[in-house]
ModelCIF file with pLDDT and N, C-alpha, C, O atoms, coordinates in Angstrom:
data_MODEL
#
_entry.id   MODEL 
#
_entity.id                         1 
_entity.type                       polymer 
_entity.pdbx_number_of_molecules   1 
#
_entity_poly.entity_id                      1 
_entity_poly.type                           'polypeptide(L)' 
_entity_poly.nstd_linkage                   no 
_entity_poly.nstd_monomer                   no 
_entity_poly.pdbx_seq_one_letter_code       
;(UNK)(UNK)(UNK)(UNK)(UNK)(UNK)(UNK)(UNK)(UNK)(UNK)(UNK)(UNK)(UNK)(UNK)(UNK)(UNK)
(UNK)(UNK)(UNK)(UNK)(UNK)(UNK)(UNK)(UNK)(UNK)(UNK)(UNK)(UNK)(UNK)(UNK)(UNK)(UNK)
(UNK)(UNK)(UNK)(UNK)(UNK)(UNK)(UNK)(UNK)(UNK)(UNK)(UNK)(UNK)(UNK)(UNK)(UNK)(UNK)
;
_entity_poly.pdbx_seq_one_letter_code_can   XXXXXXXXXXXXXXXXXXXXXXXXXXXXXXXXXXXXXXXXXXXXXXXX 
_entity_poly.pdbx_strand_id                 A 
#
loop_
_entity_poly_seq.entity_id 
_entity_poly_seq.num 
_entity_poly_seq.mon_id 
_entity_poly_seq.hetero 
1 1  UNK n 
1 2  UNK n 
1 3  UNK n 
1 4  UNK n 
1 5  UNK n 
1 6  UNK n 
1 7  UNK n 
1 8  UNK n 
1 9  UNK n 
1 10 UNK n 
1 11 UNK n 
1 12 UNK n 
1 13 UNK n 
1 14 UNK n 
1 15 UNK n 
1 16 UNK n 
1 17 UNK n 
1 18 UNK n 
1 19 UNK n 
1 20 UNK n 
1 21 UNK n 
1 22 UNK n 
1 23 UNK n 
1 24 UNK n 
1 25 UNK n 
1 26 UNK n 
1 27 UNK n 
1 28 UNK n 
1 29 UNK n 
1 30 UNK n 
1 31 UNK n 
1 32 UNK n 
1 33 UNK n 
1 34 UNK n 
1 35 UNK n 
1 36 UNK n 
1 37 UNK n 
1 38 UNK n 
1 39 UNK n 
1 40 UNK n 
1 41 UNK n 
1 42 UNK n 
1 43 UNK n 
1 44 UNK n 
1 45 UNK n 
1 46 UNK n 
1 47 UNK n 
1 48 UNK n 
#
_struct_asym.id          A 
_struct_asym.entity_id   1 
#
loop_
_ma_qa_metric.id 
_ma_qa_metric.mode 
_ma_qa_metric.name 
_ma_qa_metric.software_group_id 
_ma_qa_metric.type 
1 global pLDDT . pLDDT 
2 local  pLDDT . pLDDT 
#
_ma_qa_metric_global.metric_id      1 
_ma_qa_metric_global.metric_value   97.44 
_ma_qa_metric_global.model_id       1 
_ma_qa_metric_global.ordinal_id     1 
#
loop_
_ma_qa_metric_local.label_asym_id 
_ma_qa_metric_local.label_comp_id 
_ma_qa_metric_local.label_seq_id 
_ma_qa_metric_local.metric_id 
_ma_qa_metric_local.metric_value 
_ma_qa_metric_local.model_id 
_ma_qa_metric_local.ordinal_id 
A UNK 1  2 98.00 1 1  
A UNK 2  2 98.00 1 2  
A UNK 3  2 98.00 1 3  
A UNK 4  2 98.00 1 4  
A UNK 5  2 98.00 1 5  
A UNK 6  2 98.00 1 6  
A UNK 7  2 98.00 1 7  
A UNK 8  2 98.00 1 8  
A UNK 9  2 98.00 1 9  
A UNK 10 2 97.00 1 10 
A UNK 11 2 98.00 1 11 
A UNK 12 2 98.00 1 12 
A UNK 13 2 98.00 1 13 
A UNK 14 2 98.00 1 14 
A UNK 15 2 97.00 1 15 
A UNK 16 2 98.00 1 16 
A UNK 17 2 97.00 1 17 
A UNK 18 2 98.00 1 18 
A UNK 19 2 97.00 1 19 
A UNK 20 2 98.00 1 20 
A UNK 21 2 97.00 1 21 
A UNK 22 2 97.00 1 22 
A UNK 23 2 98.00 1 23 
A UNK 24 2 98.00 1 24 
A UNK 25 2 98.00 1 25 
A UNK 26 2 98.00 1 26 
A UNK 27 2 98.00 1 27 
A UNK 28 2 98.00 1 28 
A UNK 29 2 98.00 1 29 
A UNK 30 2 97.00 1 30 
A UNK 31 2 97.00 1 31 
A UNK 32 2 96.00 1 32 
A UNK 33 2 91.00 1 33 
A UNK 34 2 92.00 1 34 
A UNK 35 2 95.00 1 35 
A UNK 36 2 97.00 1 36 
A UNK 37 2 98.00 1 37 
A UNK 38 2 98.00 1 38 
A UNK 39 2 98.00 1 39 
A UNK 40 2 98.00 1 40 
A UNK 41 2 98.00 1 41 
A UNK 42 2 98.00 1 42 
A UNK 43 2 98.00 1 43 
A UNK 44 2 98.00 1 44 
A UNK 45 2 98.00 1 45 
A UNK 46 2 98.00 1 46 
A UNK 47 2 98.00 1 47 
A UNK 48 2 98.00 1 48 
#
loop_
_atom_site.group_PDB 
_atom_site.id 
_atom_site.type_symbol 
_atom_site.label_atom_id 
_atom_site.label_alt_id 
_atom_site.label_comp_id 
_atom_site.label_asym_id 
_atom_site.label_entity_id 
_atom_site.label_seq_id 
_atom_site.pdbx_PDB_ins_code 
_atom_site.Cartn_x 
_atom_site.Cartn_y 
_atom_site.Cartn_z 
_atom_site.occupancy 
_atom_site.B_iso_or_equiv 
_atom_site.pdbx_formal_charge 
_atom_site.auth_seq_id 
_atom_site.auth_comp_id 
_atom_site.auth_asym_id 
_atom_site.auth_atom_id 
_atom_site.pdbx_PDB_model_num 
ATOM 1   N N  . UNK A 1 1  ? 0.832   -1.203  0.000   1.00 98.00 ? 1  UNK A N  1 
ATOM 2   C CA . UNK A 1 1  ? 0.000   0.000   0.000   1.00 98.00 ? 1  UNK A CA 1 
ATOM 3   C C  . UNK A 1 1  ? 0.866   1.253   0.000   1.00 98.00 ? 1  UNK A C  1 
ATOM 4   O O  . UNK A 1 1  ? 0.617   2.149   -0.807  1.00 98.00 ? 1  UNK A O  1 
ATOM 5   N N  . UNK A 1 2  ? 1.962   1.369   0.943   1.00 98.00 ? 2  UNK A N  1 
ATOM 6   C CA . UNK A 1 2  ? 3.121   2.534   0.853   1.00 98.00 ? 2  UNK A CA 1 
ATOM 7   C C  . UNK A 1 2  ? 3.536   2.826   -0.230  1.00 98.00 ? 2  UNK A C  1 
ATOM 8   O O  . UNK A 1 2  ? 3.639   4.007   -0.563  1.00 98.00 ? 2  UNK A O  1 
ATOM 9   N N  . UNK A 1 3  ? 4.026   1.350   -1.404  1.00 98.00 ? 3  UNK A N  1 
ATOM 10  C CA . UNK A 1 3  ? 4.766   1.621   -2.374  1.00 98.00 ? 3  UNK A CA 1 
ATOM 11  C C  . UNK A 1 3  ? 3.565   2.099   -3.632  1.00 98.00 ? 3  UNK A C  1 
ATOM 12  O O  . UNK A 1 3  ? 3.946   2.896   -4.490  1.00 98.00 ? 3  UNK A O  1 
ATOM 13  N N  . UNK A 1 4  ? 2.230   1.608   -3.674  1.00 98.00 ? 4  UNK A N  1 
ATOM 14  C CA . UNK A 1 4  ? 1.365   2.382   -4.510  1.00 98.00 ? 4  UNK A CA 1 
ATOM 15  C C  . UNK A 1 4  ? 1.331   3.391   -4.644  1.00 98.00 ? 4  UNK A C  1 
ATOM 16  O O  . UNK A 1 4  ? 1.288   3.820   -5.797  1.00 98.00 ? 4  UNK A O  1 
ATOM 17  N N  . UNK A 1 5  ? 1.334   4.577   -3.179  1.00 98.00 ? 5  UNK A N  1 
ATOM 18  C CA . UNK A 1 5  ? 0.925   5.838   -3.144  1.00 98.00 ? 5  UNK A CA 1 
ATOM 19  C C  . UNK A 1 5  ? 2.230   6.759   -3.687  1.00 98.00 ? 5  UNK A C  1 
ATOM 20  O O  . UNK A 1 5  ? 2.128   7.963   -3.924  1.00 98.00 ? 5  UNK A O  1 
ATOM 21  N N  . UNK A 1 6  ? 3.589   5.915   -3.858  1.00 98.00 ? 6  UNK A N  1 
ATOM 22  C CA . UNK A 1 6  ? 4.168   6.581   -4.526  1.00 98.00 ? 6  UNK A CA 1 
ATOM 23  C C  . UNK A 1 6  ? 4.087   6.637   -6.215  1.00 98.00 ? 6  UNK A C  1 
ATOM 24  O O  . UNK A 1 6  ? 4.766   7.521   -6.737  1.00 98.00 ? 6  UNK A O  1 
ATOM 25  N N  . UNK A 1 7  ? 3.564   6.047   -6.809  1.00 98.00 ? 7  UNK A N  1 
ATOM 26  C CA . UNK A 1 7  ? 3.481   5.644   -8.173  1.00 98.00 ? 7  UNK A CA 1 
ATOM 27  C C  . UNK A 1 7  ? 3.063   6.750   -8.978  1.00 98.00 ? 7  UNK A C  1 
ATOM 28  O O  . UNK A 1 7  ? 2.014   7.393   -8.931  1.00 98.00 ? 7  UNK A O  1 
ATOM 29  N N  . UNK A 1 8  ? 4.176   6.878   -9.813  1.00 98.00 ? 8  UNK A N  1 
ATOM 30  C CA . UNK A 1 8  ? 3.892   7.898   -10.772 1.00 98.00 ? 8  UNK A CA 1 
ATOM 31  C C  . UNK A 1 8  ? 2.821   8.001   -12.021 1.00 98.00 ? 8  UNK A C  1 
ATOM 32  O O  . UNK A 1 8  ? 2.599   6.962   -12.643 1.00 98.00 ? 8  UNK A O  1 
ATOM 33  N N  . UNK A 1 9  ? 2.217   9.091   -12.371 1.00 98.00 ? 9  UNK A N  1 
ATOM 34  C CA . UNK A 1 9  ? 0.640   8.825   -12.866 1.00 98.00 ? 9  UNK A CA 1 
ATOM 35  C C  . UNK A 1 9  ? 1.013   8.197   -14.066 1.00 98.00 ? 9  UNK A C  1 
ATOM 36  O O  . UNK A 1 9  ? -0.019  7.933   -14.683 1.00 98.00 ? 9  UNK A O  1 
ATOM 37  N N  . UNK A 1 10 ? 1.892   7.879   -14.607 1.00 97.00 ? 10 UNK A N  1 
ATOM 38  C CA . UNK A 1 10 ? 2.006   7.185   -16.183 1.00 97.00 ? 10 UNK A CA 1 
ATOM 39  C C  . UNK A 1 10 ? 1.854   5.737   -15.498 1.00 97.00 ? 10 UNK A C  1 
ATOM 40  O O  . UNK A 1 10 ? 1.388   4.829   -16.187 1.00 97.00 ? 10 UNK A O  1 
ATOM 41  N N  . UNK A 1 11 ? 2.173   5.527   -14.372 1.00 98.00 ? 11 UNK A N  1 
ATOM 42  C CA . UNK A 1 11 ? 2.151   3.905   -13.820 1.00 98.00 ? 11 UNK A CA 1 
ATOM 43  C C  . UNK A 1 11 ? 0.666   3.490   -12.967 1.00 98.00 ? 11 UNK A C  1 
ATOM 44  O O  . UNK A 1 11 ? 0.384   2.350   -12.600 1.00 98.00 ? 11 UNK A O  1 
ATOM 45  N N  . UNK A 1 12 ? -0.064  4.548   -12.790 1.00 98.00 ? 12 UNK A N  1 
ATOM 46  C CA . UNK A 1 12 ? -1.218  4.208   -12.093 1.00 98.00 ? 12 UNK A CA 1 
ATOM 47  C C  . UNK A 1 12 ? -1.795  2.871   -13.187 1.00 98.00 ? 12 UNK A C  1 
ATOM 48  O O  . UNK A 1 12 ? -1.888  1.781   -12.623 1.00 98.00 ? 12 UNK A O  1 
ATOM 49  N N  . UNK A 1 13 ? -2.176  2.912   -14.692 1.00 98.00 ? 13 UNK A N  1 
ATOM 50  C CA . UNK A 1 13 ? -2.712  2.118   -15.161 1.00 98.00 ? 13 UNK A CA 1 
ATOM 51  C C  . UNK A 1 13 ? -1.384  1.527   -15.914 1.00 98.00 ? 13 UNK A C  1 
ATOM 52  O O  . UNK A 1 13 ? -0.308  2.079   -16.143 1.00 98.00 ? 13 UNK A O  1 
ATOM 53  N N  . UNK A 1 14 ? -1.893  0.071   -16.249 1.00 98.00 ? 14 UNK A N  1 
ATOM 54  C CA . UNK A 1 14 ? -1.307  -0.739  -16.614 1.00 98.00 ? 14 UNK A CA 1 
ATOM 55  C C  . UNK A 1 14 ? -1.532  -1.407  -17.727 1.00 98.00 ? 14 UNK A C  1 
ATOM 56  O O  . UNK A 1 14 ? -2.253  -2.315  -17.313 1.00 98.00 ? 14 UNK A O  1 
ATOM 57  N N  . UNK A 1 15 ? -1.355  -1.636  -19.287 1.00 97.00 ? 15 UNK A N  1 
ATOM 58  C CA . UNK A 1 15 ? -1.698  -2.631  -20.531 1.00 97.00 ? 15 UNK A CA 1 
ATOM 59  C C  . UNK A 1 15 ? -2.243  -4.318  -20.184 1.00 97.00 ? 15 UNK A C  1 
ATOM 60  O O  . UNK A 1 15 ? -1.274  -4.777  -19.579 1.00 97.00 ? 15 UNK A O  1 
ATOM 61  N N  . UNK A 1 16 ? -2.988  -5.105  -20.247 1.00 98.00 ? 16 UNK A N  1 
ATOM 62  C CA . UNK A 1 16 ? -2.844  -6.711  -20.086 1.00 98.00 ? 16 UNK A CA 1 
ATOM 63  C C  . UNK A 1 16 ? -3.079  -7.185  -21.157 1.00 98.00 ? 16 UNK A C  1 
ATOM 64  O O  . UNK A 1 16 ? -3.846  -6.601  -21.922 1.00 98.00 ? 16 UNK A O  1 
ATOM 65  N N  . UNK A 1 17 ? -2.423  -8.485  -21.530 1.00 97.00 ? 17 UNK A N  1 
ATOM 66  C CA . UNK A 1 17 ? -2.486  -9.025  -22.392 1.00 97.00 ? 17 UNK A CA 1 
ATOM 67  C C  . UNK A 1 17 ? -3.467  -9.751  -23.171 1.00 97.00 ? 17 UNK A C  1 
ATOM 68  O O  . UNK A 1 17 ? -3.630  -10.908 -22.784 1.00 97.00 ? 17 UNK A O  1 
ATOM 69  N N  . UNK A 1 18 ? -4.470  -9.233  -24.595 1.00 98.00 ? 18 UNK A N  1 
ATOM 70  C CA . UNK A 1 18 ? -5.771  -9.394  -24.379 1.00 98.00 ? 18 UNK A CA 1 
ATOM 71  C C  . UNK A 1 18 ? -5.036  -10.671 -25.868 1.00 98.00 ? 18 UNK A C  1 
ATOM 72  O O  . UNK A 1 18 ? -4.624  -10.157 -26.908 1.00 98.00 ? 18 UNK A O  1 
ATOM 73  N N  . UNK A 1 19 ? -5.008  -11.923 -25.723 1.00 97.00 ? 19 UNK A N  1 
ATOM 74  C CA . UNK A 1 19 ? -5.452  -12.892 -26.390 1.00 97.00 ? 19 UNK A CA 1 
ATOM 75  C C  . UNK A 1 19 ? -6.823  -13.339 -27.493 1.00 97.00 ? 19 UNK A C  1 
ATOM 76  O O  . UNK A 1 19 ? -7.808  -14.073 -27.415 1.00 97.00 ? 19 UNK A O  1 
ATOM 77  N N  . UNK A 1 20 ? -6.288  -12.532 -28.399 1.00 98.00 ? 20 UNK A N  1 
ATOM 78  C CA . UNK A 1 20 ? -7.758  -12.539 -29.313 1.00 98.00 ? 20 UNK A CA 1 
ATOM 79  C C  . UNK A 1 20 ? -7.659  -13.526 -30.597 1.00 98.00 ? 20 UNK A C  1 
ATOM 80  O O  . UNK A 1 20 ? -6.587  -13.940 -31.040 1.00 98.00 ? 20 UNK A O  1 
ATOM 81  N N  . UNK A 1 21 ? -9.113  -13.887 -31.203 1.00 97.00 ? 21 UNK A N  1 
ATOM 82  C CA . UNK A 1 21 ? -8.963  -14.208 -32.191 1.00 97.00 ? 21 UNK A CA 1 
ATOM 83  C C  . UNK A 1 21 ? -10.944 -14.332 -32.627 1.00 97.00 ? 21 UNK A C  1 
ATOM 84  O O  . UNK A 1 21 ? -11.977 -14.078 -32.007 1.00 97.00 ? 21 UNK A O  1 
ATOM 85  N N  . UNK A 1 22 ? -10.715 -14.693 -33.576 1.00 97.00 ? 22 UNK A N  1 
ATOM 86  C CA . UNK A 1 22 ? -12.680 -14.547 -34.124 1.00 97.00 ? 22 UNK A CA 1 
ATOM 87  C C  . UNK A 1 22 ? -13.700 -14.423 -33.210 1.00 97.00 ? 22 UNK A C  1 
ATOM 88  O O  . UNK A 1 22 ? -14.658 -13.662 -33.344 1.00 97.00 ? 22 UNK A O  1 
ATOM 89  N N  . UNK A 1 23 ? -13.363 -15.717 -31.586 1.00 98.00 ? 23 UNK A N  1 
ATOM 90  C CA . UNK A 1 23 ? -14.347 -16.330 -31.298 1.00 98.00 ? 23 UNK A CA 1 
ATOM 91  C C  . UNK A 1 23 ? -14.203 -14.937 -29.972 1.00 98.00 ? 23 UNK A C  1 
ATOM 92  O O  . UNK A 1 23 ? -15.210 -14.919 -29.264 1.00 98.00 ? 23 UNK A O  1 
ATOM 93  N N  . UNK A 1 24 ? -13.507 -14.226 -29.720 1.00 98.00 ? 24 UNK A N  1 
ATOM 94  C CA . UNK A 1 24 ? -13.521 -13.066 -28.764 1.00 98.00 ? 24 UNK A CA 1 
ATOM 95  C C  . UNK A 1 24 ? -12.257 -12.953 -28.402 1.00 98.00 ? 24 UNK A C  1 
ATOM 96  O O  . UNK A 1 24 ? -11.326 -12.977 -29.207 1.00 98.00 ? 24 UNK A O  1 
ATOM 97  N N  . UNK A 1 25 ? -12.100 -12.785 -26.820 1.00 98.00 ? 25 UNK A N  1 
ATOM 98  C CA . UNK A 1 25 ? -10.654 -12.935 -26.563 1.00 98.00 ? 25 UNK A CA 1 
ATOM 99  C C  . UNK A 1 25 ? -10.626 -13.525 -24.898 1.00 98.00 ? 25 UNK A C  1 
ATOM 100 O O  . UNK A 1 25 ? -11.667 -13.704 -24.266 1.00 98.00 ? 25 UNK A O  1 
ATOM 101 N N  . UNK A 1 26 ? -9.361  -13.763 -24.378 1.00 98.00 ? 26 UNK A N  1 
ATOM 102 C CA . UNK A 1 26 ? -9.098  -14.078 -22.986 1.00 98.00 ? 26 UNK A CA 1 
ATOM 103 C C  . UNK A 1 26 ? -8.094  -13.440 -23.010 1.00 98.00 ? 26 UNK A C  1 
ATOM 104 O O  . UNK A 1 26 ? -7.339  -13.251 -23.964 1.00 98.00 ? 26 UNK A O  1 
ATOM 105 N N  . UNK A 1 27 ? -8.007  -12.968 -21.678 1.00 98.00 ? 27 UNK A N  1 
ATOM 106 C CA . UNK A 1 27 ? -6.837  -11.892 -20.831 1.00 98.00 ? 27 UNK A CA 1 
ATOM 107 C C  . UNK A 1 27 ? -6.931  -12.513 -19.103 1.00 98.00 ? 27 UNK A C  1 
ATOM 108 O O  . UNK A 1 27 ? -7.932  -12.836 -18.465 1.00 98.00 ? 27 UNK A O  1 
ATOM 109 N N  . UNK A 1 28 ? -5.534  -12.516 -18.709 1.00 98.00 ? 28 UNK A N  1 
ATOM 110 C CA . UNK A 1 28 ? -5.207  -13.023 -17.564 1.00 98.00 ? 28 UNK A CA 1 
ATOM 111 C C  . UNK A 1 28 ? -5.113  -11.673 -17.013 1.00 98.00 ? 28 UNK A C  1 
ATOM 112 O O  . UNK A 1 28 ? -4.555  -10.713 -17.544 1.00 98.00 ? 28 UNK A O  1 
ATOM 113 N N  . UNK A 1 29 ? -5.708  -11.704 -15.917 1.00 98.00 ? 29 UNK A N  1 
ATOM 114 C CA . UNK A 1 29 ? -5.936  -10.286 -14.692 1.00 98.00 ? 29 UNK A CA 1 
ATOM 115 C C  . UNK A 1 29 ? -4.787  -10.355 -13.712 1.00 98.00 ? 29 UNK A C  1 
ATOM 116 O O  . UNK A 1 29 ? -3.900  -9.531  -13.490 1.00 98.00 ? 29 UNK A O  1 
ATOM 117 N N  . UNK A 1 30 ? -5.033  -11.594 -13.158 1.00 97.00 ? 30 UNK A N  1 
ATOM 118 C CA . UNK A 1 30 ? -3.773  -11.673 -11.700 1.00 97.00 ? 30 UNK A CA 1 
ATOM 119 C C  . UNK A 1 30 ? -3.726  -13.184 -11.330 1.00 97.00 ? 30 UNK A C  1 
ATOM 120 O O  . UNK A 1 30 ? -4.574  -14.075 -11.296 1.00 97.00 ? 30 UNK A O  1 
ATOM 121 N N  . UNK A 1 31 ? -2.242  -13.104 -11.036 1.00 97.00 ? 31 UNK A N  1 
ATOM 122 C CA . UNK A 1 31 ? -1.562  -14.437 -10.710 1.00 97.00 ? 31 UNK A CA 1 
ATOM 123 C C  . UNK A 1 31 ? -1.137  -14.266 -9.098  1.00 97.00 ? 31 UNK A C  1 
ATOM 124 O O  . UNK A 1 31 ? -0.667  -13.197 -8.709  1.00 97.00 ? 31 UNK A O  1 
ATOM 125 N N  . UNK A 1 32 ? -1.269  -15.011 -8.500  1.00 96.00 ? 32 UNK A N  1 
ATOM 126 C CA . UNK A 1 32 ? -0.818  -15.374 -6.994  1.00 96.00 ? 32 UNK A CA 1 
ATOM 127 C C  . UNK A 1 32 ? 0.183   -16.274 -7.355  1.00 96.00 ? 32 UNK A C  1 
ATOM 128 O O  . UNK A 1 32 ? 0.437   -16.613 -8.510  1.00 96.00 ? 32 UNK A O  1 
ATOM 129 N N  . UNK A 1 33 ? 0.997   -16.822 -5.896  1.00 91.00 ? 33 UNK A N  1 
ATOM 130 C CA . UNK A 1 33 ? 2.146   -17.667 -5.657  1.00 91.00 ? 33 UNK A CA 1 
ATOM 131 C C  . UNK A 1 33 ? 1.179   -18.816 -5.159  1.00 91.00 ? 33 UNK A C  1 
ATOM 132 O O  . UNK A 1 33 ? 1.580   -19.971 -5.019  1.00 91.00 ? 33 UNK A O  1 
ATOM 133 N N  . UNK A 1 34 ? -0.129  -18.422 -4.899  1.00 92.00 ? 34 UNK A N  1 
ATOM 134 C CA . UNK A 1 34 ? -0.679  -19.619 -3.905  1.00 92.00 ? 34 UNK A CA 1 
ATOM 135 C C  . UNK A 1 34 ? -1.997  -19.543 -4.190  1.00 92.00 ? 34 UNK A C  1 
ATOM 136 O O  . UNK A 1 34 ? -2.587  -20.298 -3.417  1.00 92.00 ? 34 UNK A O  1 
ATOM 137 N N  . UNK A 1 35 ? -2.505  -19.175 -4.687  1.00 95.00 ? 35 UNK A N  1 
ATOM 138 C CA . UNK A 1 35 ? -3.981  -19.076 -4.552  1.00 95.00 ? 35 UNK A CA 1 
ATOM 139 C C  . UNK A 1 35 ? -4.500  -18.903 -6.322  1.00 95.00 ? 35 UNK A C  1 
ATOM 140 O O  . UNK A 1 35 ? -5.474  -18.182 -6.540  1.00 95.00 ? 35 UNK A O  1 
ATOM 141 N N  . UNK A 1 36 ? -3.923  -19.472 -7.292  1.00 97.00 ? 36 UNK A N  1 
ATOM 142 C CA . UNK A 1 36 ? -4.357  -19.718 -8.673  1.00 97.00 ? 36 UNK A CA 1 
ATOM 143 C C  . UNK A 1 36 ? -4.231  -18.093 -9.466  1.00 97.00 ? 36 UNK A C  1 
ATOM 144 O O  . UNK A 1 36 ? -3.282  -17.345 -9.227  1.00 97.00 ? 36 UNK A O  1 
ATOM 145 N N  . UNK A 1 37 ? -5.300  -17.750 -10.377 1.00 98.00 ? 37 UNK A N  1 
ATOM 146 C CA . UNK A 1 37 ? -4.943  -16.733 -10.947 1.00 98.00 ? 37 UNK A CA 1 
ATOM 147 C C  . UNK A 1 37 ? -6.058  -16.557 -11.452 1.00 98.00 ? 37 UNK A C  1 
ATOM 148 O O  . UNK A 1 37 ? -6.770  -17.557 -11.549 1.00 98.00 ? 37 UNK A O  1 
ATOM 149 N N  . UNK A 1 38 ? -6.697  -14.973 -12.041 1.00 98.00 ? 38 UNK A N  1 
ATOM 150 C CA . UNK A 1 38 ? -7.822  -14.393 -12.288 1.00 98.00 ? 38 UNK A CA 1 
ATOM 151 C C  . UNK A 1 38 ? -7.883  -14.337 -13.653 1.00 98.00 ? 38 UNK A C  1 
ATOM 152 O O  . UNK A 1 38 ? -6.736  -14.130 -14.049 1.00 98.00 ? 38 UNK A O  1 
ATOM 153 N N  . UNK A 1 39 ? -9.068  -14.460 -15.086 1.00 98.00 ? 39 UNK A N  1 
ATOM 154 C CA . UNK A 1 39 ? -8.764  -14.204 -16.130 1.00 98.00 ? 39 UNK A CA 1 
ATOM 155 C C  . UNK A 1 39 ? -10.145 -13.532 -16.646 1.00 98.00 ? 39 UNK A C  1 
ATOM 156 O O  . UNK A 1 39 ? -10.862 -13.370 -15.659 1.00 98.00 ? 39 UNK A O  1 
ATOM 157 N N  . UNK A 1 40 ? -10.482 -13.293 -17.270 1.00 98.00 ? 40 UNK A N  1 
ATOM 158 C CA . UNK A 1 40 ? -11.707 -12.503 -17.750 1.00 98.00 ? 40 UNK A CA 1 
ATOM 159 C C  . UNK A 1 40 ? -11.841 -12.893 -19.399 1.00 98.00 ? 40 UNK A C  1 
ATOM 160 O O  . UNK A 1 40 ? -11.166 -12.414 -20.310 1.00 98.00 ? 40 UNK A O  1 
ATOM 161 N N  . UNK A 1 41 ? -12.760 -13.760 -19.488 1.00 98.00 ? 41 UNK A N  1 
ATOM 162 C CA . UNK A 1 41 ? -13.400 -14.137 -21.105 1.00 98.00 ? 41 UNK A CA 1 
ATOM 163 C C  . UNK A 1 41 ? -14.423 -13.464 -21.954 1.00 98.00 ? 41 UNK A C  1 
ATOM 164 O O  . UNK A 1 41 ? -15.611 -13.718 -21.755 1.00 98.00 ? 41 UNK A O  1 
ATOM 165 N N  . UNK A 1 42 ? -14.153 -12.835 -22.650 1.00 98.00 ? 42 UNK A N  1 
ATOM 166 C CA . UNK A 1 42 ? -15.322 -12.311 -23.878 1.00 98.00 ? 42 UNK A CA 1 
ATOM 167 C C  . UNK A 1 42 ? -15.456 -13.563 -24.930 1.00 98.00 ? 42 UNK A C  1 
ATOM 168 O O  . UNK A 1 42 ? -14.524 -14.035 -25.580 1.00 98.00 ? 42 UNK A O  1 
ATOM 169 N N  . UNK A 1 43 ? -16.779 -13.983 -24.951 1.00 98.00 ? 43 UNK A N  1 
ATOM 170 C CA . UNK A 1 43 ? -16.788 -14.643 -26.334 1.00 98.00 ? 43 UNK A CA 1 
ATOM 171 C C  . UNK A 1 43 ? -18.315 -14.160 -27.243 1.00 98.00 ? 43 UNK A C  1 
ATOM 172 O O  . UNK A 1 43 ? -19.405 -13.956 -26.709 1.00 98.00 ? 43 UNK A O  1 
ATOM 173 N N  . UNK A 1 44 ? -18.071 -14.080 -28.413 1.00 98.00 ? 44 UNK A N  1 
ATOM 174 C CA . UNK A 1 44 ? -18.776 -13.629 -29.343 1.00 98.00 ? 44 UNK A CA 1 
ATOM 175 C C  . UNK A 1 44 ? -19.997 -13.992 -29.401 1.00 98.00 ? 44 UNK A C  1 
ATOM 176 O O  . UNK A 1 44 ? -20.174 -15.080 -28.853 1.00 98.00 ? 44 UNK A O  1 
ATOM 177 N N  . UNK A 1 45 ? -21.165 -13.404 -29.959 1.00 98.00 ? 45 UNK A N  1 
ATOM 178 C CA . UNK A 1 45 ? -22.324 -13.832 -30.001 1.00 98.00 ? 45 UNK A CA 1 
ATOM 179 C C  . UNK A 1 45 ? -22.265 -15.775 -30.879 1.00 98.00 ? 45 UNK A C  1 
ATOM 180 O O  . UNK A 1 45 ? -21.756 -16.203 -31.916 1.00 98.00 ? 45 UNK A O  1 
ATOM 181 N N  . UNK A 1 46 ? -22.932 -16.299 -29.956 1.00 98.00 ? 46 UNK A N  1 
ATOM 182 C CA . UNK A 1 46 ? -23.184 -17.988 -30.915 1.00 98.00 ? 46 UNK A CA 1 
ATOM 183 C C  . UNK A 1 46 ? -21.971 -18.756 -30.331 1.00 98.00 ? 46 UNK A C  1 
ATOM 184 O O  . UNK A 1 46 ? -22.209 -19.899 -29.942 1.00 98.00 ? 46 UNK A O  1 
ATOM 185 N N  . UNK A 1 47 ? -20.887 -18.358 -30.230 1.00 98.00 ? 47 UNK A N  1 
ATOM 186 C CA . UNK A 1 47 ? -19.472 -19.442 -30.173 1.00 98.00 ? 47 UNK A CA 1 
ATOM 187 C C  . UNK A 1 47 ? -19.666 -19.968 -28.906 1.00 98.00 ? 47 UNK A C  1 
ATOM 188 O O  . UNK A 1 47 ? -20.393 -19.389 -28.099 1.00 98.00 ? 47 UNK A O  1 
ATOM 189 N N  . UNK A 1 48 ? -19.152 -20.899 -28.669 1.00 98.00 ? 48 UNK A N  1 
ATOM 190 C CA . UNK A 1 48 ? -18.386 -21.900 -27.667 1.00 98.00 ? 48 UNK A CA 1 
ATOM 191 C C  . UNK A 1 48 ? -17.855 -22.232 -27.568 1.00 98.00 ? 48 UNK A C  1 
ATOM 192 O O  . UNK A 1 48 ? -17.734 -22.912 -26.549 1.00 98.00 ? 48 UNK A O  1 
#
């Protein structure tokens, strides 16, 4: 929390890696050492 409030405003936001292709895309949010990792899926109208 200390080291956030120093963060300079070009670093407040961050790019993630959005994995795309026809059917939408997947992007990984956050990884832990212990507790798995977060990802967020768009998929297109109809696909599965």
């Amino acid at each position: 929390s200390t080291y956030l409030s120093y963060l300079p405003v070009d670093k407040v936001a961050f790019p993630l890696k959005m994995n795309t292709d026809n059917r939408g895309s997947f992007t990984e949010l956050l990884r832990t050492f212990n507790h798995g990792q977060v990802s967020v899926n768009v998929s297109k109208p109809g696909i599965t």
